[in-house]
C-alpha atoms as a PDB file:
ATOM      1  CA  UNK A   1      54.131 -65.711-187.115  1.00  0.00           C
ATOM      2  CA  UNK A   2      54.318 -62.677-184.888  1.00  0.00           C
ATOM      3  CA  UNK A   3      55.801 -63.597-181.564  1.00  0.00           C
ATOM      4  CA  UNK A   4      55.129 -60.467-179.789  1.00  0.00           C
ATOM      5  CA  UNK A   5      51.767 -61.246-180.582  1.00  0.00           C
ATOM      6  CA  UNK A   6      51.633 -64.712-179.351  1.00  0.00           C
ATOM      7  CA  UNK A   7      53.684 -63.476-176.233  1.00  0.00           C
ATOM      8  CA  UNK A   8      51.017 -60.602-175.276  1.00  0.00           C
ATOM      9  CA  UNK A   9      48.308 -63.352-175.771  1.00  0.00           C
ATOM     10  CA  UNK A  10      49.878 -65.514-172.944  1.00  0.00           C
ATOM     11  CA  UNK A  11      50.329 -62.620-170.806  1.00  0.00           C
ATOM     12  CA  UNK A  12      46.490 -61.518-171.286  1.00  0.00           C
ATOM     13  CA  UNK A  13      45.520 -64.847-170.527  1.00  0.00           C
ATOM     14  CA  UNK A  14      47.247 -65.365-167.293  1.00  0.00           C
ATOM     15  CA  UNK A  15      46.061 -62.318-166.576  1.00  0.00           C
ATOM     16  CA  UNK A  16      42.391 -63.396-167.393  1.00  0.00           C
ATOM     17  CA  UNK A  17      43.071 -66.712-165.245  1.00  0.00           C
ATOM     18  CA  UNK A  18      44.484 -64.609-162.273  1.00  0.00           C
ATOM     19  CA  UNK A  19      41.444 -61.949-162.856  1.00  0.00           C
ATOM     20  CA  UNK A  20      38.859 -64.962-162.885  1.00  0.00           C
ATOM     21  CA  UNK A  21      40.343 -66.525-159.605  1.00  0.00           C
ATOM     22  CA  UNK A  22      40.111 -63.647-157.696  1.00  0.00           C
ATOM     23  CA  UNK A  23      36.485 -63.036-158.712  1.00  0.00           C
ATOM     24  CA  UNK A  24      35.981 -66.677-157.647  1.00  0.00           C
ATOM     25  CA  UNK A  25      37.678 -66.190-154.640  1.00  0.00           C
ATOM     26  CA  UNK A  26      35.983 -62.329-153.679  1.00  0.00           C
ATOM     27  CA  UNK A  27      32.896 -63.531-154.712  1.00  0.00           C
ATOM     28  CA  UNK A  28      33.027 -60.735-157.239  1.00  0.00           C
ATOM     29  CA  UNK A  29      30.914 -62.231-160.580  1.00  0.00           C
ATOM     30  CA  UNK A  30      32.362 -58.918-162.833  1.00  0.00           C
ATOM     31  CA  UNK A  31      35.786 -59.798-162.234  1.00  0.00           C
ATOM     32  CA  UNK A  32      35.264 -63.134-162.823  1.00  0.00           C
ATOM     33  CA  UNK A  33      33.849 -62.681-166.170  1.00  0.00           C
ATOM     34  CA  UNK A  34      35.882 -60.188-167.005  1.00  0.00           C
ATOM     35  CA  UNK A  35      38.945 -62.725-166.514  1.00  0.00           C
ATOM     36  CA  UNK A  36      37.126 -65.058-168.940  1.00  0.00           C
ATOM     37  CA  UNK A  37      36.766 -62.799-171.456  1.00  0.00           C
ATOM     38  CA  UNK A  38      40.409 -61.805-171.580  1.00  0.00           C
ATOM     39  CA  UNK A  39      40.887 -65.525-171.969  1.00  0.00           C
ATOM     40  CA  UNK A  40      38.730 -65.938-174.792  1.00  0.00           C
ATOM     41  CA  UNK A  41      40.168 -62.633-176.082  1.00  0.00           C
ATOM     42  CA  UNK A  42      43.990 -64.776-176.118  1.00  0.00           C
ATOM     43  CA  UNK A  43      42.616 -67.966-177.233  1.00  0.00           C
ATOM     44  CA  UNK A  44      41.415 -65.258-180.260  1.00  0.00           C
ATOM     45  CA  UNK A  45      44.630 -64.067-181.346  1.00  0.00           C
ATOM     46  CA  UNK A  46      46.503 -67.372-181.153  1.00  0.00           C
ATOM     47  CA  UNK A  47      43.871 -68.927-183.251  1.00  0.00           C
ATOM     48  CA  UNK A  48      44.774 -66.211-185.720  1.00  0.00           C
ATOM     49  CA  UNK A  49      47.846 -66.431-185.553  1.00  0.00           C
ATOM     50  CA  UNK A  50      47.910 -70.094-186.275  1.00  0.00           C
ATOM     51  CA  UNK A  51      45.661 -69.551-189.239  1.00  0.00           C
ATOM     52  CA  UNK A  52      48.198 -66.668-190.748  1.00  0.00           C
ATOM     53  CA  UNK A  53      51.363 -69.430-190.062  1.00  0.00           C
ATOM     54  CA  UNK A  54      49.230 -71.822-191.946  1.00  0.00           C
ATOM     55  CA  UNK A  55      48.138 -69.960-194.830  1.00  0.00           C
ATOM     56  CA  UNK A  56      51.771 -68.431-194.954  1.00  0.00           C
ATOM     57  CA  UNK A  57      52.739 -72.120-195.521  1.00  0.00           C
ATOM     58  CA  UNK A  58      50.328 -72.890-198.295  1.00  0.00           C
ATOM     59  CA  UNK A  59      51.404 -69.865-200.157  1.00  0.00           C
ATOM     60  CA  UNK A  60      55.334 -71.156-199.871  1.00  0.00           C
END
């Protein structure tokens, strides 16, 4: 498990979720998508990184 990869994750998706909110809020559709795509782009790497921890386990 790679913490600092899990930790940049988070940080990308609040960032997303702060980047989406102001789009919704500016009325700005680019931001706004761009903030979900961040969030996808997190939801990405902790779904690989729970795949690694759970192969890691099998392998133990």
């Amino acid at each position: 498990m790679s913490i600092e990869k899990r930790v940049e994750a988070t940080a990308k998706n609040i960032e997303g979720k702060l980047q989406e909110v102001i789009g919704e809020v500016t009325g700005n559709p680019s931001d706004k998508a761009e903030g979900k795509a961040k969030q996808a782009d997190a939801q990405i790497t902790h779904t690989t990184e729970n795949i690694k921890d759970e192969v890691k386990k099998i392998l133990e």
